[in-house]
PDB file of N, CA and C in Angstrom:
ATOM      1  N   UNK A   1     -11.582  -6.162 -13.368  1.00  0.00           N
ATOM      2  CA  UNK A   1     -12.578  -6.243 -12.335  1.00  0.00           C
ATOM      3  C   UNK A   1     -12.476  -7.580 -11.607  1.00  0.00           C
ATOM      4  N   UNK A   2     -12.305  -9.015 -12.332  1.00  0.00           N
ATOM      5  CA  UNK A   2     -12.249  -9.792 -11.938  1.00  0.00           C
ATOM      6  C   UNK A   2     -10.827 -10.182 -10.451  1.00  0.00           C
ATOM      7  N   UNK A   3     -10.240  -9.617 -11.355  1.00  0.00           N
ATOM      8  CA  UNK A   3      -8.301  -9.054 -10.746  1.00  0.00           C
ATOM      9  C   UNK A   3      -9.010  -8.868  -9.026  1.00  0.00           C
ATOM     10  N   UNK A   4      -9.714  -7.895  -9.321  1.00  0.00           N
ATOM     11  CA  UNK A   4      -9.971  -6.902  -7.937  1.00  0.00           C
ATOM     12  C   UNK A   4     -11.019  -7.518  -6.855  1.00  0.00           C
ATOM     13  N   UNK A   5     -11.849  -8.100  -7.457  1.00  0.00           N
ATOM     14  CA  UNK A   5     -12.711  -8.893  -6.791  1.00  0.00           C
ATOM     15  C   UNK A   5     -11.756 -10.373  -6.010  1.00  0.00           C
ATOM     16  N   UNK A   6     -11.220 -10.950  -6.412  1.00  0.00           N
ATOM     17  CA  UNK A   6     -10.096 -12.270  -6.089  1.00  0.00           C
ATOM     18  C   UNK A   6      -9.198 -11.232  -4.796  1.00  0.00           C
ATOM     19  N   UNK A   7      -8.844 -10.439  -5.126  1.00  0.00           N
ATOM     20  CA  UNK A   7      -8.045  -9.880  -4.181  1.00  0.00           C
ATOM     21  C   UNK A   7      -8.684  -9.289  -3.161  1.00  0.00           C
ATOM     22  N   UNK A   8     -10.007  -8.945  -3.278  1.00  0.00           N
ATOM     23  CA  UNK A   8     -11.159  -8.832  -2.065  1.00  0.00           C
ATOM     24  C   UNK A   8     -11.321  -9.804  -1.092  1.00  0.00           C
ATOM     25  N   UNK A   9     -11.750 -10.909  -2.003  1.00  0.00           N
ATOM     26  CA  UNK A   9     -11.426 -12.489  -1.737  1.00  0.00           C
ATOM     27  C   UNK A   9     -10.288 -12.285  -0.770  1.00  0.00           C
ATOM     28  N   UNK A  10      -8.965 -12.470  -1.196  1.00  0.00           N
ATOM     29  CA  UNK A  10      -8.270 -12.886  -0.395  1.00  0.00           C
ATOM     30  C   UNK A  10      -7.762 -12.106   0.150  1.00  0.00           C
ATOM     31  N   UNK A  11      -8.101 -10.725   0.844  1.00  0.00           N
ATOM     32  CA  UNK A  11      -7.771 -10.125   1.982  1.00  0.00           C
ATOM     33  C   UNK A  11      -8.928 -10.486   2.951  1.00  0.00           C
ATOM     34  N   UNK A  12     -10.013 -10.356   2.521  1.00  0.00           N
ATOM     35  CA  UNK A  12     -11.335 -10.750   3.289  1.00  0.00           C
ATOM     36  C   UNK A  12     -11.100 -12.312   3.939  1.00  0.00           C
ATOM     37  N   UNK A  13     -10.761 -13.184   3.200  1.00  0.00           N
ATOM     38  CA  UNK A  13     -10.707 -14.398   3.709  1.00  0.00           C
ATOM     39  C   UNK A  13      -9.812 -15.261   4.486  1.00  0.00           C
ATOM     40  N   UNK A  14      -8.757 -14.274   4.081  1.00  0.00           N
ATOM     41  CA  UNK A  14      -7.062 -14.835   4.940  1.00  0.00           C
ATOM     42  C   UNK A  14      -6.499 -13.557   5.640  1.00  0.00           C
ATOM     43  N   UNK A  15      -7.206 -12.675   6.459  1.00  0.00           N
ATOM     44  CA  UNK A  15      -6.414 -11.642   6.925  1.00  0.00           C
ATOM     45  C   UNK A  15      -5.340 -12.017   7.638  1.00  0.00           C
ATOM     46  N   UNK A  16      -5.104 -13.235   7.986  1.00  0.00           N
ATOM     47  CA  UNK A  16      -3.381 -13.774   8.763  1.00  0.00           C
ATOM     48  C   UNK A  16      -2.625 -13.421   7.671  1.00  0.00           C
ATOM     49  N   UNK A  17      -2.726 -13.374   6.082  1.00  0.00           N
ATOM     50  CA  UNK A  17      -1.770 -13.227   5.259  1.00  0.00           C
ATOM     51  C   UNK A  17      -1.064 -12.220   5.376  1.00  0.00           C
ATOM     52  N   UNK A  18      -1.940 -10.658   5.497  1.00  0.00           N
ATOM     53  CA  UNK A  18      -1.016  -9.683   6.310  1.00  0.00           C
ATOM     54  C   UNK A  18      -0.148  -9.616   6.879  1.00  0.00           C
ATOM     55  N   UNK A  19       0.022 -10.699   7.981  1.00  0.00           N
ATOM     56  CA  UNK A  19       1.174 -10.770   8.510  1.00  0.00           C
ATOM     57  C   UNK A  19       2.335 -11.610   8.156  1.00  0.00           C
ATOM     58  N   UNK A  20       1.934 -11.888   7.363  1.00  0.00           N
ATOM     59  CA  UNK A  20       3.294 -12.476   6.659  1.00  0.00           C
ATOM     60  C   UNK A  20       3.830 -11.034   6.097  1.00  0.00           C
ATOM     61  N   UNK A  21       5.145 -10.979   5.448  1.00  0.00           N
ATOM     62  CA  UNK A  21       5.521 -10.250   4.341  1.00  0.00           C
ATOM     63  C   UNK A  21       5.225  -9.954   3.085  1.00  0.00           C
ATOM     64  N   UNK A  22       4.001  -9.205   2.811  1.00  0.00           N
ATOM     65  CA  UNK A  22       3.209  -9.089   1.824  1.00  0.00           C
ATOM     66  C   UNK A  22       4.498  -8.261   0.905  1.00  0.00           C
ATOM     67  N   UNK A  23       4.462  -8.384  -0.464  1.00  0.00           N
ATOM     68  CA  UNK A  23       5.267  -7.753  -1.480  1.00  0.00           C
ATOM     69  C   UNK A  23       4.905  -6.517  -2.137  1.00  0.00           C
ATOM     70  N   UNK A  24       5.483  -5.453  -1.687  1.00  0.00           N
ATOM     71  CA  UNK A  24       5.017  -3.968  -1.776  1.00  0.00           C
ATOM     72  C   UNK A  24       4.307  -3.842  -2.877  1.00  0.00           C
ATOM     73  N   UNK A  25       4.814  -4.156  -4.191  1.00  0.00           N
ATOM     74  CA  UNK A  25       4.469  -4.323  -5.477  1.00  0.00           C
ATOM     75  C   UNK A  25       2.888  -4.796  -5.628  1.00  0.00           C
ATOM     76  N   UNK A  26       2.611  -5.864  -4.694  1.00  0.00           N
ATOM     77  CA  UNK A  26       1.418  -6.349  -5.164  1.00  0.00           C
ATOM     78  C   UNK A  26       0.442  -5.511  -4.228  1.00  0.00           C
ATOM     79  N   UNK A  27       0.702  -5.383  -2.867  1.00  0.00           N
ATOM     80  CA  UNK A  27      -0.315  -4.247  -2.078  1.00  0.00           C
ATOM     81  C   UNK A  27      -0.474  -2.981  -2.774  1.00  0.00           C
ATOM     82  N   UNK A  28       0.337  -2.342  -3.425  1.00  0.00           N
ATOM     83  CA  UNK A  28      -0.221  -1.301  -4.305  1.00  0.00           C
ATOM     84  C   UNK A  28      -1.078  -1.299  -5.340  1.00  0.00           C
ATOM     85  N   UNK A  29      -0.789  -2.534  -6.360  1.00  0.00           N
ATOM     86  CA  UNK A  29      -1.480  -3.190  -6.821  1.00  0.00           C
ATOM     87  C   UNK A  29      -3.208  -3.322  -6.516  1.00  0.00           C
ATOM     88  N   UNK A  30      -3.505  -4.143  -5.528  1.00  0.00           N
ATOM     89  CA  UNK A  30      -4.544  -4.184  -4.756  1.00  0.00           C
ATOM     90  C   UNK A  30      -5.125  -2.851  -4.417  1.00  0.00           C
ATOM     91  N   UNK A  31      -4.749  -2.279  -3.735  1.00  0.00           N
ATOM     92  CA  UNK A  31      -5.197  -0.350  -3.344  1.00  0.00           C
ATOM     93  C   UNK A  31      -5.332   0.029  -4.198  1.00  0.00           C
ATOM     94  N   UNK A  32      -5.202   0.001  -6.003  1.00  0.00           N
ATOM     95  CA  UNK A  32      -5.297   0.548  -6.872  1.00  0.00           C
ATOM     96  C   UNK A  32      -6.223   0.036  -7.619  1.00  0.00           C
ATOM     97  N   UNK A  33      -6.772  -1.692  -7.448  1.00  0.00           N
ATOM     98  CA  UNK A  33      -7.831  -2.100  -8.241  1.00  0.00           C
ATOM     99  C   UNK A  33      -9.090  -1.431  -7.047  1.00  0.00           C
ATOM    100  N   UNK A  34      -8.632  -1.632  -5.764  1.00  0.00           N
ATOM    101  CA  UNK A  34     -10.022  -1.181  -4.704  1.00  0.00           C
ATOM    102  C   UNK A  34     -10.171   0.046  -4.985  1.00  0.00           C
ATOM    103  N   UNK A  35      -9.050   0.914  -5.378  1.00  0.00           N
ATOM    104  CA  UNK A  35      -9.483   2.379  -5.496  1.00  0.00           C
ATOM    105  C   UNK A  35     -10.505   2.892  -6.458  1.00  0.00           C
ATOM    106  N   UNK A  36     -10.317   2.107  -7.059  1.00  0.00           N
ATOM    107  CA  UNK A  36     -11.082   2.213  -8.737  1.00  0.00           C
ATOM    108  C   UNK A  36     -12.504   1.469  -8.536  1.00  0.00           C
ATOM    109  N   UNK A  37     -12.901   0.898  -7.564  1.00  0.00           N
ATOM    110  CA  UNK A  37     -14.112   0.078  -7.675  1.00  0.00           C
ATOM    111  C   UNK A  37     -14.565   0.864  -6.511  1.00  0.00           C
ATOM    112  N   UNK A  38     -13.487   1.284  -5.451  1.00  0.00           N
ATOM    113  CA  UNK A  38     -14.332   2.366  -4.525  1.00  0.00           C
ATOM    114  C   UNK A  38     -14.997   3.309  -5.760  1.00  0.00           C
ATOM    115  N   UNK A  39     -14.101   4.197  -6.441  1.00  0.00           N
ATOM    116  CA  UNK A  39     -14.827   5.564  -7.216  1.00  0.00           C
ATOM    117  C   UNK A  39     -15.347   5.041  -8.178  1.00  0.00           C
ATOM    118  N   UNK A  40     -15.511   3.886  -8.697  1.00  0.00           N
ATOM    119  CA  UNK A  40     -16.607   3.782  -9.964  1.00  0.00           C
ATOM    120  C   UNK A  40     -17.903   3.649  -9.760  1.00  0.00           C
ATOM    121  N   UNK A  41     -18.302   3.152  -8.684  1.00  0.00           N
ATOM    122  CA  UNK A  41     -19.550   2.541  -8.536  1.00  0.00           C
ATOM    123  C   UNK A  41     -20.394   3.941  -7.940  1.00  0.00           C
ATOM    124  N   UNK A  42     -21.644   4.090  -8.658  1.00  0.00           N
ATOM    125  CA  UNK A  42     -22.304   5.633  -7.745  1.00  0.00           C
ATOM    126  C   UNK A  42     -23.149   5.073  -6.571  1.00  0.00           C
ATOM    127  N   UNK A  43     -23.526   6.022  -6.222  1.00  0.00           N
ATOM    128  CA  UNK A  43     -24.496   5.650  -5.208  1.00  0.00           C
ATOM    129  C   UNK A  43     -24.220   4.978  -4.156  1.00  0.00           C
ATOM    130  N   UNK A  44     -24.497   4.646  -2.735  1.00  0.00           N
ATOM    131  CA  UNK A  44     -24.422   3.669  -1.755  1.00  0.00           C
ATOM    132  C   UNK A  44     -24.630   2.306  -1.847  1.00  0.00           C
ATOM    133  N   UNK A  45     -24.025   1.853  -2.902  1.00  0.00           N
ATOM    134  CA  UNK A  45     -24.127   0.296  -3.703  1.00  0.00           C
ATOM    135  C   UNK A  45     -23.081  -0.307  -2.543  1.00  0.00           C
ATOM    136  N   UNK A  46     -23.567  -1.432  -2.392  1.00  0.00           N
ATOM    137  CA  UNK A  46     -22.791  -2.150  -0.713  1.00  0.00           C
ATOM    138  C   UNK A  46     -21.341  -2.557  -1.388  1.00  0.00           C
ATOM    139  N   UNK A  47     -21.798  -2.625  -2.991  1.00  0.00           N
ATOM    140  CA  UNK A  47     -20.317  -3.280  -3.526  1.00  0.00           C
ATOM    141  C   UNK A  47     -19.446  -1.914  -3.564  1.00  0.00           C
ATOM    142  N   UNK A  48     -20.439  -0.757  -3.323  1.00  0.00           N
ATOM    143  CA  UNK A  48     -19.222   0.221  -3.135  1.00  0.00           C
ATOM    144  C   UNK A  48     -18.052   0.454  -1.763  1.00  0.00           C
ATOM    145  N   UNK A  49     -19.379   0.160  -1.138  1.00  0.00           N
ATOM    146  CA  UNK A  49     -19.037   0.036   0.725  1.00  0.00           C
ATOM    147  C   UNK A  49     -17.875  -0.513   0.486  1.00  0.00           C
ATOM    148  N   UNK A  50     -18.016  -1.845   0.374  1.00  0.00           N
ATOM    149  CA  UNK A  50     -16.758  -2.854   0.776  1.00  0.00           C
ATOM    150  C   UNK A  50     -15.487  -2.588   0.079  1.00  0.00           C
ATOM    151  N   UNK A  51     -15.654  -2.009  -0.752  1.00  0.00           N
ATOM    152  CA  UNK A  51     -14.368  -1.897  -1.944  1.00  0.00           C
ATOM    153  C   UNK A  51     -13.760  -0.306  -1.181  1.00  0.00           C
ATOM    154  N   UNK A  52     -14.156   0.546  -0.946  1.00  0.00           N
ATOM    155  CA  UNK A  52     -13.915   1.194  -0.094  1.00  0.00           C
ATOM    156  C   UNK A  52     -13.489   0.683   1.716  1.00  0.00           C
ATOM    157  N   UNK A  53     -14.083   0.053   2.436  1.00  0.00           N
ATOM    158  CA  UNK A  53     -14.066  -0.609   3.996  1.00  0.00           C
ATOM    159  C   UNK A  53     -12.423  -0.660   3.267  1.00  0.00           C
ATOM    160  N   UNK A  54     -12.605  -1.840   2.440  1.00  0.00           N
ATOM    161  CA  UNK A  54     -11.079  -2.942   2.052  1.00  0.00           C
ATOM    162  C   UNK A  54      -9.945  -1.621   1.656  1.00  0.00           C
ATOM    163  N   UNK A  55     -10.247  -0.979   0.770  1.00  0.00           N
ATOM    164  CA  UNK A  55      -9.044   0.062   0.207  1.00  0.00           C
ATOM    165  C   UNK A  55      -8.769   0.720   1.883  1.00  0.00           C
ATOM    166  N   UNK A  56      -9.209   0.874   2.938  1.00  0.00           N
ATOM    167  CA  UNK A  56      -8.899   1.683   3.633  1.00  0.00           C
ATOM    168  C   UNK A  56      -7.957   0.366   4.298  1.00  0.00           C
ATOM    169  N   UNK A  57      -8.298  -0.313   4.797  1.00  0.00           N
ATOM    170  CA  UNK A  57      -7.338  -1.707   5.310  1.00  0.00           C
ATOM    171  C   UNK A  57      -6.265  -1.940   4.507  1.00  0.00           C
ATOM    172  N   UNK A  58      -5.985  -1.339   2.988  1.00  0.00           N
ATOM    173  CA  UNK A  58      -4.946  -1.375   2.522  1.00  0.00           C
ATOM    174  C   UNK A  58      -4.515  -0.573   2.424  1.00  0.00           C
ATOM    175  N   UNK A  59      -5.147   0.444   2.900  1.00  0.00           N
ATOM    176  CA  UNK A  59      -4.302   1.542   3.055  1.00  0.00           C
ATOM    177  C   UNK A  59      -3.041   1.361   4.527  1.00  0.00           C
ATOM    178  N   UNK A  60      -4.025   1.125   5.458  1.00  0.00           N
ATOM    179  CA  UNK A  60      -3.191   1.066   6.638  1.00  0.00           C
ATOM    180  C   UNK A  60      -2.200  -0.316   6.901  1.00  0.00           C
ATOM    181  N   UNK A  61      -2.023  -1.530   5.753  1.00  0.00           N
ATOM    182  CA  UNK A  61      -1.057  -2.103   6.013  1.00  0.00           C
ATOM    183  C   UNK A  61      -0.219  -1.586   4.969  1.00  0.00           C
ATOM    184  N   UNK A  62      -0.255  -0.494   3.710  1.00  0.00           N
ATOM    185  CA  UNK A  62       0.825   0.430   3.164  1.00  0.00           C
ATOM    186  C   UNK A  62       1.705   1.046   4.158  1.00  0.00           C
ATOM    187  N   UNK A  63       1.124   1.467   5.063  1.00  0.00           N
ATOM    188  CA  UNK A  63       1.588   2.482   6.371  1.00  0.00           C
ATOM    189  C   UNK A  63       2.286   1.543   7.210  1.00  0.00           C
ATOM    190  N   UNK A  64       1.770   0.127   7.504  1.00  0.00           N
ATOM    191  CA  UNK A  64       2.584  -0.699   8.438  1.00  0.00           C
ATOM    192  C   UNK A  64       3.888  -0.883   7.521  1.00  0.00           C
ATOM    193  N   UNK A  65       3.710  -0.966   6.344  1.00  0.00           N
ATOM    194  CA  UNK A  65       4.768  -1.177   5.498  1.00  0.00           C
ATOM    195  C   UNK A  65       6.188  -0.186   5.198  1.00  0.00           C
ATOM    196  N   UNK A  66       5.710   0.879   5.718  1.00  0.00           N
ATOM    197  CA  UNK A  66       6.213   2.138   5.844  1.00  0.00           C
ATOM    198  C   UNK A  66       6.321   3.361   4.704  1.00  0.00           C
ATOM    199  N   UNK A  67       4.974   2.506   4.092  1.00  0.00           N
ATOM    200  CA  UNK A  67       4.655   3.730   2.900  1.00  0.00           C
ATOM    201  C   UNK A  67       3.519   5.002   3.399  1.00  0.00           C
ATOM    202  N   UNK A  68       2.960   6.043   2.895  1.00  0.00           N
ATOM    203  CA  UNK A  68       2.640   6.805   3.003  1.00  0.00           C
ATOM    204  C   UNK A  68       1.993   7.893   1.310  1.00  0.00           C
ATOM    205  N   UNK A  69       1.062   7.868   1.747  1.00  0.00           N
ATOM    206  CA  UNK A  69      -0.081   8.768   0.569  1.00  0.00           C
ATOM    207  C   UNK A  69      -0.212  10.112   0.992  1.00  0.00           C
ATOM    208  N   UNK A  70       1.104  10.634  -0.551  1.00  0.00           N
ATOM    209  CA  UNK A  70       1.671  12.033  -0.478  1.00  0.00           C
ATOM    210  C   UNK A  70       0.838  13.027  -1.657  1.00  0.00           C
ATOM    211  N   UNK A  71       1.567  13.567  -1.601  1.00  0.00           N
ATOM    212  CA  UNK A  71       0.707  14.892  -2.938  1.00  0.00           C
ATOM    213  C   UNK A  71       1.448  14.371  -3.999  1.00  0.00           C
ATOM    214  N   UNK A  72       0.423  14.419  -5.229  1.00  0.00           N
ATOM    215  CA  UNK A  72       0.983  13.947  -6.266  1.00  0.00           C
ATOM    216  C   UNK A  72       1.964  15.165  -7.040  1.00  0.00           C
ATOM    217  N   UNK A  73       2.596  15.239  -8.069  1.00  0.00           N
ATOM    218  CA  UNK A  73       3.534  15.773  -8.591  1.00  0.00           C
ATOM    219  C   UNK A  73       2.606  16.737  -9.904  1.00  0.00           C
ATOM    220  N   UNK A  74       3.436  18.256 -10.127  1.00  0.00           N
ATOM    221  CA  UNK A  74       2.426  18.736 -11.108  1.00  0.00           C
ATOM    222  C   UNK A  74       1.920  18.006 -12.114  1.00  0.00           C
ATOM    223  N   UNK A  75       2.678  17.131 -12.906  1.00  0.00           N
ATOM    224  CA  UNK A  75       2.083  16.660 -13.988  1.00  0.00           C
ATOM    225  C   UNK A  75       1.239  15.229 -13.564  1.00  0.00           C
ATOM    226  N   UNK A  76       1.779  14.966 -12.372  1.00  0.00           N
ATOM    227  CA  UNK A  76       0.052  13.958 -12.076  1.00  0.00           C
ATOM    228  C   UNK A  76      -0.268  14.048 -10.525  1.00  0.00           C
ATOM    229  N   UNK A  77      -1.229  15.197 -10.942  1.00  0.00           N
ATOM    230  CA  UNK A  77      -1.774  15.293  -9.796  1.00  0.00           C
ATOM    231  C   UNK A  77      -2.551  14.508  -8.299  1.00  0.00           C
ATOM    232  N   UNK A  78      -2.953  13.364  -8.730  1.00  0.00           N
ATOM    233  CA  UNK A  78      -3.366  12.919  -7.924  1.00  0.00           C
ATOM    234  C   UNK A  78      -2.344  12.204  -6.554  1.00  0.00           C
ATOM    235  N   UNK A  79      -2.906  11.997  -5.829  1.00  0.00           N
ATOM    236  CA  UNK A  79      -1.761  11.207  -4.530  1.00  0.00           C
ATOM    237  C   UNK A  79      -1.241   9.993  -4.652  1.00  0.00           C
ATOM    238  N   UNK A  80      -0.290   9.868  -4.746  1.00  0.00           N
ATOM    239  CA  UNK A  80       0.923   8.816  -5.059  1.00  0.00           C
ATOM    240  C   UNK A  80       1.652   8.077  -3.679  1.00  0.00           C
ATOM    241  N   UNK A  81       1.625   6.801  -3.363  1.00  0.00           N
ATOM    242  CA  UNK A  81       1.968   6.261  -1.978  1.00  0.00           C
ATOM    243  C   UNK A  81       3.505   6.578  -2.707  1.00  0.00           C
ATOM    244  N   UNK A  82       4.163   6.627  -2.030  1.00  0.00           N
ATOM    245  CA  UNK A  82       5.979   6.918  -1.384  1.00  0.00           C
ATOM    246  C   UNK A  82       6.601   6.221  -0.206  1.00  0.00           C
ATOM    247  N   UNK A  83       7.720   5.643  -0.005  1.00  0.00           N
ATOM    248  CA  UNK A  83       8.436   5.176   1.237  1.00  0.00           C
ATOM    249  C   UNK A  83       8.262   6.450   1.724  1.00  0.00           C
ATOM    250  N   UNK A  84       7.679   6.389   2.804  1.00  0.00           N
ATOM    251  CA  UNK A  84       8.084   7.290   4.091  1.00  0.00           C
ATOM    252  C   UNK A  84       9.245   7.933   4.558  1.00  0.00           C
ATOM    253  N   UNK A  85       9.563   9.252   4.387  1.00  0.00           N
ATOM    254  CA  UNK A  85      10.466   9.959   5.007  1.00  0.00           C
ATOM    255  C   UNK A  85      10.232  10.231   6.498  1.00  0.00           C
ATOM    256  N   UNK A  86      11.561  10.501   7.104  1.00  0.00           N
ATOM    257  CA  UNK A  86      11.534  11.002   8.275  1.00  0.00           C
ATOM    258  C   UNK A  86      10.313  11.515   9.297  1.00  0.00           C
ATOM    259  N   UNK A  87       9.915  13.075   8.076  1.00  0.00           N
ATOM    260  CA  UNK A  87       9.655  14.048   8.723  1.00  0.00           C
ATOM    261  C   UNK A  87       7.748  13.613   8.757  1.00  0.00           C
ATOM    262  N   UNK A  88       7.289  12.299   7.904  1.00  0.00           N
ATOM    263  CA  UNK A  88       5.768  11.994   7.230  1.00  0.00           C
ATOM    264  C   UNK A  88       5.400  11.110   8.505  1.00  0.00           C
ATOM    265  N   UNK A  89       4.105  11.499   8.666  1.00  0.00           N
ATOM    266  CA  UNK A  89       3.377  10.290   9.457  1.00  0.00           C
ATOM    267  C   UNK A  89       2.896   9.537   8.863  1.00  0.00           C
ATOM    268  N   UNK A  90       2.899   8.276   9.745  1.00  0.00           N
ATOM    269  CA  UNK A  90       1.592   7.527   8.621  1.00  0.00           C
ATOM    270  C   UNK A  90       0.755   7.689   8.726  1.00  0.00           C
TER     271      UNK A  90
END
C-alpha cells in the first residue's frame, strides 16, 4: 500500500516525468498497485476516486508506450497489457 501511495506521489507531483522515458516494467508496476486500490476500496471513498483518476492516466501513457489492455488468456482470465500489434488500437 505504501509502494502505491509514493507512486501516486510521484505521478501526481512530477507529471514532466512522463515525458521522459519511463521503464515499461515499472509503469505496469504502478497500474497494478492503482488497480488494486482502485477495486479495494468500496464505496465513493475520494481515496478511491484518485486511485482510479491516476490508474486511468496510466493507463493512457501504457498506450503512448505502445502497449495495449487485451483479453486475458483461458487460464487467467482477466486483461493483461501486451505490446501492441498492428491490427489493436490504443
Amino acid at each position: 500500500m505504501l509502494r502505491a501511495l509514493l507512486a501516486i506521489l510521484i505521478v501526481s507531483a512530477f507529471p514532466y516525468a512522463a515525458r521522459a522515458q519511463p521503464r515499461t516494467l515499472d509503469v505496469l508496476s504502478i497500474y497494478r498497485d492503482v488497480n488494486e486500490m482502485c477495486r479495494s476500496w468500496t464505496d465513493n471513498d475520494l481515496h478511491r476516486v484518485a486511485a482510479c483518476n491516476l490508474r486511468e492516466k496510466v493507463a493512457r501513457l501504457l498506450n503512448s508506450m505502445g502497449y495495449c489492455l487485451g483479453e486475458g488468456s483461458p487460464d487467467m482470465p482477466e486483461k493483461q497489457w501486451h505490446k501492441c500489434k498492428g491490427h489493436e488500437l490504443f
